[in-house]
Protein backbone atom coordinates (compact mmCIF):
# COMPACT_ATOMS: atom_id res chain seq x y z
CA UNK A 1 0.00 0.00 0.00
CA UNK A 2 1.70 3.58 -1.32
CA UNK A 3 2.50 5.65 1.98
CA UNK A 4 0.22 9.09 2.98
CA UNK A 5 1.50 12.40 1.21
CA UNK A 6 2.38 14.35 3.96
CA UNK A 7 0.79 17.59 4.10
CA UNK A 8 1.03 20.83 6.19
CA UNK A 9 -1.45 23.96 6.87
CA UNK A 10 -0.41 27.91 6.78
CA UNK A 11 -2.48 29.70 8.79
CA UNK A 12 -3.89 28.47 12.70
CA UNK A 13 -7.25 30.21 12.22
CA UNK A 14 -10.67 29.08 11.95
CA UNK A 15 -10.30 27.85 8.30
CA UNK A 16 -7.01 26.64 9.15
CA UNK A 17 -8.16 24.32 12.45
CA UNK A 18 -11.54 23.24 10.63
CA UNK A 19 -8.94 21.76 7.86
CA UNK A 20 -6.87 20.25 10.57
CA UNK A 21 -9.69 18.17 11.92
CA UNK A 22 -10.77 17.09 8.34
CA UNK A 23 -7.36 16.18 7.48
CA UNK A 24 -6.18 13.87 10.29
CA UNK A 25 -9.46 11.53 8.88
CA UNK A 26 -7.61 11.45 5.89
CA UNK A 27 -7.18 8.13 4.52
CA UNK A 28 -4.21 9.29 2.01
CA UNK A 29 -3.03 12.18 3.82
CA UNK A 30 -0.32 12.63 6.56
CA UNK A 31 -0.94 15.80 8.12
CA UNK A 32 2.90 16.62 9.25
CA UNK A 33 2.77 20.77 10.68
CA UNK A 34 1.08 24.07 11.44
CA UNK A 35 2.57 27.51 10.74
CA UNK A 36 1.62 30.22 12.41
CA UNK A 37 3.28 33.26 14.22
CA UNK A 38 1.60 32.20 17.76
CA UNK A 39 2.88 29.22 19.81
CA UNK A 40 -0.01 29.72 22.11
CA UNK A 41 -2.92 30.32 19.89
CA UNK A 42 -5.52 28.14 19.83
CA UNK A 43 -4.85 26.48 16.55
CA UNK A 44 -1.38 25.74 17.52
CA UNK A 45 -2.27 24.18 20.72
CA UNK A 46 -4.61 22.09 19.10
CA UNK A 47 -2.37 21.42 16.70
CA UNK A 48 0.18 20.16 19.05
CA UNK A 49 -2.16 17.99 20.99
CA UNK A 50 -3.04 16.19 17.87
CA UNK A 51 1.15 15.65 17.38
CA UNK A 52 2.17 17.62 14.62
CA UNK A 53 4.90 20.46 14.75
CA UNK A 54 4.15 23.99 14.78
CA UNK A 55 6.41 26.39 13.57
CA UNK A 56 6.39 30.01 14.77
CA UNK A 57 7.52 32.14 11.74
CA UNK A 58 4.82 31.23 8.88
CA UNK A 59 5.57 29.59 5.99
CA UNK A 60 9.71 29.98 6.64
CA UNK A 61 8.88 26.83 9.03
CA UNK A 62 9.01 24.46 5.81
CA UNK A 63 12.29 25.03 5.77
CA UNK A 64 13.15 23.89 9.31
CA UNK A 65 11.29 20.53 8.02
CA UNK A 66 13.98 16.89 8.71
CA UNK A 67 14.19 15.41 5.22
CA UNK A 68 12.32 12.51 6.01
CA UNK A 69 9.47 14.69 6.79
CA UNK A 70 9.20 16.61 3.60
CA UNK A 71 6.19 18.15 2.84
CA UNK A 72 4.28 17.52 -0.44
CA UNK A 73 1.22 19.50 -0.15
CA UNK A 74 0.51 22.79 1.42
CA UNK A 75 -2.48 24.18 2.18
CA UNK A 76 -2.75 28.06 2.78
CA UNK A 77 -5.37 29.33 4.99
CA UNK A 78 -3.92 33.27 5.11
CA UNK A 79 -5.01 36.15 3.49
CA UNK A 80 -4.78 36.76 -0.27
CA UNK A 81 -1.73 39.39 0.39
CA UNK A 82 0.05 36.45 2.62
CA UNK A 83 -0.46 34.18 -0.13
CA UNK A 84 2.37 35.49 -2.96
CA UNK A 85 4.98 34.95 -0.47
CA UNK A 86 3.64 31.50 0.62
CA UNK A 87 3.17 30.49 -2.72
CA UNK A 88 7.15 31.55 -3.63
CA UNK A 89 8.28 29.66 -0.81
CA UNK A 90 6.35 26.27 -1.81
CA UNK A 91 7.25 26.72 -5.51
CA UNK A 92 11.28 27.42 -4.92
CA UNK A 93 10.70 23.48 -2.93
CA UNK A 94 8.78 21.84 -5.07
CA UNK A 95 5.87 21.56 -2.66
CA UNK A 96 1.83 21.63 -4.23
CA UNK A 97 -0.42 24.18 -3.01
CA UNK A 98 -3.85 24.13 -2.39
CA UNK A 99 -5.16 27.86 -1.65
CA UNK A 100 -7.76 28.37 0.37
CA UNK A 101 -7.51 32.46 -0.12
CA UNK A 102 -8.90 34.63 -2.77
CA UNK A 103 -5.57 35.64 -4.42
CA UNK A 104 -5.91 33.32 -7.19
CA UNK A 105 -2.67 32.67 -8.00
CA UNK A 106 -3.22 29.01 -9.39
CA UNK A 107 -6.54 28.00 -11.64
CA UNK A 108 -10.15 28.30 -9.84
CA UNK A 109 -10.72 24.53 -8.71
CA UNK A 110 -13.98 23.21 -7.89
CA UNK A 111 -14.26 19.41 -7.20
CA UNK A 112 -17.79 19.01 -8.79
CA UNK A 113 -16.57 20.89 -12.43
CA UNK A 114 -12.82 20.96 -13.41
CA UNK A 115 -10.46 18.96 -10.73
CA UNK A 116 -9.00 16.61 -13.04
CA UNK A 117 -8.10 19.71 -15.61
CA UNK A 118 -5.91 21.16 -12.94
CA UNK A 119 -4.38 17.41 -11.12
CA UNK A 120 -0.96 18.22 -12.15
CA UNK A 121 -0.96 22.41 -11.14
CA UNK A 122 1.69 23.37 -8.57
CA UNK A 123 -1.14 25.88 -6.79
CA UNK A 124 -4.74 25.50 -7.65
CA UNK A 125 -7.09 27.82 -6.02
CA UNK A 126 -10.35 27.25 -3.97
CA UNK A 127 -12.06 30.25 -5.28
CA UNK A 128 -14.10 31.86 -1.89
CA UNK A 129 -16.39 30.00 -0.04
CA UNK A 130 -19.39 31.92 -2.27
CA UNK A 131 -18.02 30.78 -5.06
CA UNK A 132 -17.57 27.02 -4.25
CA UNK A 133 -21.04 27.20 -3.29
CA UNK A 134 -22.76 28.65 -6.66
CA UNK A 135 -20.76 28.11 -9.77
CA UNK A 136 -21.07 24.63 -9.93
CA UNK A 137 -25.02 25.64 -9.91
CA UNK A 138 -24.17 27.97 -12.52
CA UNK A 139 -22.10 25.40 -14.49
CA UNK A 140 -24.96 23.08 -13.91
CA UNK A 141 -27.43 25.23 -15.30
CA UNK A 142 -25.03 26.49 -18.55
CA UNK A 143 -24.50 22.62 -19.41
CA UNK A 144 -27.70 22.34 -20.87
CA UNK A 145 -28.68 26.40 -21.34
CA UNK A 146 -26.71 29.35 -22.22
CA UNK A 147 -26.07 31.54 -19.43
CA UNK A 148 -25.14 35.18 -20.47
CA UNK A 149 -25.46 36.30 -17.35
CA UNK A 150 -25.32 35.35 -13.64
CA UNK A 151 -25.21 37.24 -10.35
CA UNK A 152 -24.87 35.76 -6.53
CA UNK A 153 -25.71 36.79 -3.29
CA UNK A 154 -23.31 34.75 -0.29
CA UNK A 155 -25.30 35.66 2.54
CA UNK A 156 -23.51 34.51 5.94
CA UNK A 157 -23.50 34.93 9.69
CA UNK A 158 -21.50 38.20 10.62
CA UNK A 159 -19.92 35.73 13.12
CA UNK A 160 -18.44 33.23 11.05
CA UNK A 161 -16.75 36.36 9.39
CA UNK A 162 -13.24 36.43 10.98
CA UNK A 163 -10.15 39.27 10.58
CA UNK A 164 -9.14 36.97 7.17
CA UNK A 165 -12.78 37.20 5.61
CA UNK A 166 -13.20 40.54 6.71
CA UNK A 167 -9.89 41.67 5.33
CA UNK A 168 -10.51 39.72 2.04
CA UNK A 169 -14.21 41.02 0.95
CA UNK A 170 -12.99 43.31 -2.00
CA UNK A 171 -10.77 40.17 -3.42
CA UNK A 172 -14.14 37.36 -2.39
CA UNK A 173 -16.17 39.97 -4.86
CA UNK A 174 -13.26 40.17 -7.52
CA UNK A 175 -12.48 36.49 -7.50
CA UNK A 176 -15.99 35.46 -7.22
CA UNK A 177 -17.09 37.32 -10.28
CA UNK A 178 -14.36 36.23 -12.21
CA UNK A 179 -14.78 32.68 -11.40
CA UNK A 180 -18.33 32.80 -12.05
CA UNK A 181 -17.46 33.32 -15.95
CA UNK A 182 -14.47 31.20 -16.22
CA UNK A 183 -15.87 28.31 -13.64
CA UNK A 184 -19.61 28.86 -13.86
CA UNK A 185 -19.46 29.40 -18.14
CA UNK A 186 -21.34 32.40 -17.66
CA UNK A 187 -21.03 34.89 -20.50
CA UNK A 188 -20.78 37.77 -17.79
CA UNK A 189 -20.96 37.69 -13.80
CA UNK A 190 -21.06 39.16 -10.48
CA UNK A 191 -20.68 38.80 -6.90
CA UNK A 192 -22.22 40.21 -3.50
CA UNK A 193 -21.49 39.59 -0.16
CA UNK A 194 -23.44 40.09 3.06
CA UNK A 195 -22.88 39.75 6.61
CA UNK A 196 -25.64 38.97 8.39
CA UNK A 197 -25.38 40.28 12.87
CA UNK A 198 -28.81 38.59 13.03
CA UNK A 199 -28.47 36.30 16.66
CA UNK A 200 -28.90 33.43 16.88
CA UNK A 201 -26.95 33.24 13.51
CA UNK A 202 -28.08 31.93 10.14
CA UNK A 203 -26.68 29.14 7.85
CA UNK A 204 -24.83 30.22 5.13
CA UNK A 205 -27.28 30.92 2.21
CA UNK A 206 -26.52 32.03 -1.49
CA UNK A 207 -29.44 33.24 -3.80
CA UNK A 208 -28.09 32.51 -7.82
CA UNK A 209 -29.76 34.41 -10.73
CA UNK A 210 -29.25 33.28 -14.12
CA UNK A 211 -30.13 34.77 -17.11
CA UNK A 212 -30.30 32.56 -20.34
CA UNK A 213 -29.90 33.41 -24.17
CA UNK A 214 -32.43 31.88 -26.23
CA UNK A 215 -34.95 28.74 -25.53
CA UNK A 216 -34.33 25.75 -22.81
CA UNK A 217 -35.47 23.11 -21.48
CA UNK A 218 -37.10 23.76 -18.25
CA UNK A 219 -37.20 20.21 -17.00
CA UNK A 220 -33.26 19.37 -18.48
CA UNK A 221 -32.70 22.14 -16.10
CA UNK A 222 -34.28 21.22 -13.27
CA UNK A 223 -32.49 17.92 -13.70
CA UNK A 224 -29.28 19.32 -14.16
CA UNK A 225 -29.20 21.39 -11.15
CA UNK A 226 -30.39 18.55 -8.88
CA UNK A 227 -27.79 16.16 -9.57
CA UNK A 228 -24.73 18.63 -9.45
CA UNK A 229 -26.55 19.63 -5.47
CA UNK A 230 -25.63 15.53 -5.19
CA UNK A 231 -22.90 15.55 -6.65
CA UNK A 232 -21.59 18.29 -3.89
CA UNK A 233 -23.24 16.67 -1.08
CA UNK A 234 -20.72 13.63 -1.55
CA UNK A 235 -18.00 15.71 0.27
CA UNK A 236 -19.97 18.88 1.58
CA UNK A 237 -23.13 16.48 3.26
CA UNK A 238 -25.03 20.15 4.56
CA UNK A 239 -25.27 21.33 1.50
CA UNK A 240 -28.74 21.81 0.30
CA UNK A 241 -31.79 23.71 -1.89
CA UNK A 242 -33.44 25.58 0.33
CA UNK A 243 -36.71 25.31 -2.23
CA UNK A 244 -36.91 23.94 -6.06
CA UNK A 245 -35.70 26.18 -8.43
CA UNK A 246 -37.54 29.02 -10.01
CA UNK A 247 -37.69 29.15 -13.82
CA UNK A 248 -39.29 32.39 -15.20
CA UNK A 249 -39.33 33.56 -18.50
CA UNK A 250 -35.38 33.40 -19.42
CA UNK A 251 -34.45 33.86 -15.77
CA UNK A 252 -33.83 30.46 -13.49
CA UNK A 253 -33.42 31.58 -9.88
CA UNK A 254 -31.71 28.92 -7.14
CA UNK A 255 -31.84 29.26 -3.45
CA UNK A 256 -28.88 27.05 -1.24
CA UNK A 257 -28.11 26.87 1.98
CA UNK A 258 -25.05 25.00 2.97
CA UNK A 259 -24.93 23.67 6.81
CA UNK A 260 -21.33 23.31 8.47
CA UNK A 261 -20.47 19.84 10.11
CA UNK A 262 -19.52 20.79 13.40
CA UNK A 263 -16.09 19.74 13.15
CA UNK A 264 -14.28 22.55 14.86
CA UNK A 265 -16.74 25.19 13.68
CA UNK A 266 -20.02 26.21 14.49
CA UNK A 267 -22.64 24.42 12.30
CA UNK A 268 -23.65 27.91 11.21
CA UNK A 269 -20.61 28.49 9.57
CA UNK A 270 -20.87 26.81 6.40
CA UNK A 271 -19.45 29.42 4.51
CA UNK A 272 -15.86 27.95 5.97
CA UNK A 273 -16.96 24.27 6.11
CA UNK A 274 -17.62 24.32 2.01
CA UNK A 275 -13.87 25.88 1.64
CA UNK A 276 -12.74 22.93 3.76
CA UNK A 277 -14.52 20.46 2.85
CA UNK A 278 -13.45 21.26 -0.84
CA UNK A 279 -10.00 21.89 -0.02
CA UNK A 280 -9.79 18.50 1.26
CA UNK A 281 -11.90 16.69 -1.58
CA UNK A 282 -9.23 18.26 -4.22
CA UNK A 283 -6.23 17.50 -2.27
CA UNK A 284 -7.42 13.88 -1.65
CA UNK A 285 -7.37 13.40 -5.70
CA UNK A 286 -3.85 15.07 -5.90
CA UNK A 287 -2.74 12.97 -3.10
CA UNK A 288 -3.83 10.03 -5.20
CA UNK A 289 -2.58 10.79 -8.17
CA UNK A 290 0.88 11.51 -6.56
CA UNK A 291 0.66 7.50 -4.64
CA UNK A 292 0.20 6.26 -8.44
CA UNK A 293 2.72 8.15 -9.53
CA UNK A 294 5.11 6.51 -6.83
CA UNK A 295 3.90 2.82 -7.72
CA UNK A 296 4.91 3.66 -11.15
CA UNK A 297 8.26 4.54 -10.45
CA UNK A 298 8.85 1.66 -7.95
């Protein structure tokens, strides 16, 4: 049987510990280290009771690594500004990255549209947590209509909105868009984002417009939409419609809501559980890919 890929996180944080937890379940990853730039944070603590090294001074940490504990897949859970230098850093060693921030360095990677087109990338990018949520609805719905244009509404808790998201909202509406078109096949696209204070807080919901050129089939559609909302329930289990889809005129209209697990987060924070969750779908396929890759060789 090939050995794990070991694997380390950038970034102690919410997004970062939520990953953590996800990751030791892997079945074909090794989760090896934490960076951070606090010893006694949370995240680090945790991180320590569940044996892996922490490292005090970010990314620089890789390189403080033994040999026989050489990382092969990093996963950054910064800010999009952090993320050039991280990026550098796992490039100049030869290490994969998986990038949980909106600096879009790498290709947009959703596991439910265009992993295997980006397997072999040395960074592919998780888009925002709005996006991984609505363009594969948007891709659904352009498979079998033509989409010229598509807007989304991320709607999440105010509290599952940490110092990263908050810092990141101009680059989440910029990334978002973008990916919309070159994910989503829309012909144009855009992206809103709202925190909601309301107490007790709300699930993460996402309202998706789409506007289609020329006739459709309203029932291929319907059909298409409901088995891509499978499809990402096979790694993100809360995600859900909150009601069927609306088809008016040349404008289909989808409601979501995606539920967290409750691994280290809140279950109202699905906006971070969806980035996870995704993160670790895509990295479990690299991971794989890299074991056959090793068999070959041997």
């Amino acid at each position: 049987m090939a050995r794990k890929i070991r694997a380390g996180i950038i970034g102690p944080g919410n997004i970062g510990s939520d990953l953590m937890i996800k990751l030791l379940r892997s079945e074909v990853i090794e989760l090896v280290a934490m960076f951070g730039v606090d010893l006694d944070s949370r995240g680090m603590v945790m991180a320590r009771e569940n044996n892996l090294q922490t490292f005090d001074n970010g990314v620089d940490g890789v390189y403080d690594i033994s040999e026989d504990q050489r990382l092969e897949i990093l996963f950054d859970a910064t800010s999009a500004y952090a993320h050039e230098y991280n990026n550098q850093v796992a490039q100049e060693l030869g290490i994969r990255m998986i990038d949980l921030t909106p600096a879009a360095i790498g290709p947009f990677t959703s596991p439910s549209i265009n992993l295997t087109e980006h397997i072999d990338e040395p960074n592919v990018n998780m888009i925002t947590c709005g996006g991984q949520a609505t363009t594969p609805i948007i891709h659904a719905v352009n498979s079998v209509a033509d989409v010229e244009y598509a807007e989304i509404v991320a709607t999440i808790s105010s509290k599952s909105a940490g110092p990263g998201t908050r810092a990141n909202i101009d680059e989440f509406t910029e990334t978002t868009s973008k990916a919309i078109v070159e994910v989503g096949g829309a012909d144009k696209g855009k992206a809103l984002i709202i925190l909601n204070p309301a107490d007790p807080p709300i699930l993460m919901r996402d309202t998706i417009y789409c506007q289609i050129n020329g006739e459709f089939d309203n029932d291929a559609v319907q059909q298409s939409i409901e088995e891509k909302v499978k499809e990402i329930q096979s790694y993100v289990p809360g995600y859900r419609l909150r009601s069927k889809p609306v088809i008016q005129d040349q404008i289909v209209t989808v409601f979501v809501e995606v539920e967290g697990a409750g691994d280290y987060l809140p279950i109202y924070a699905g906006n971070l559980d969806i980035m996870t969750a995704s993160a670790v779908g895509v990295a479990e396929v690299i991971a794989k890919d890299m074991q056959s890759q090793f068999q070959e060789v041997s």
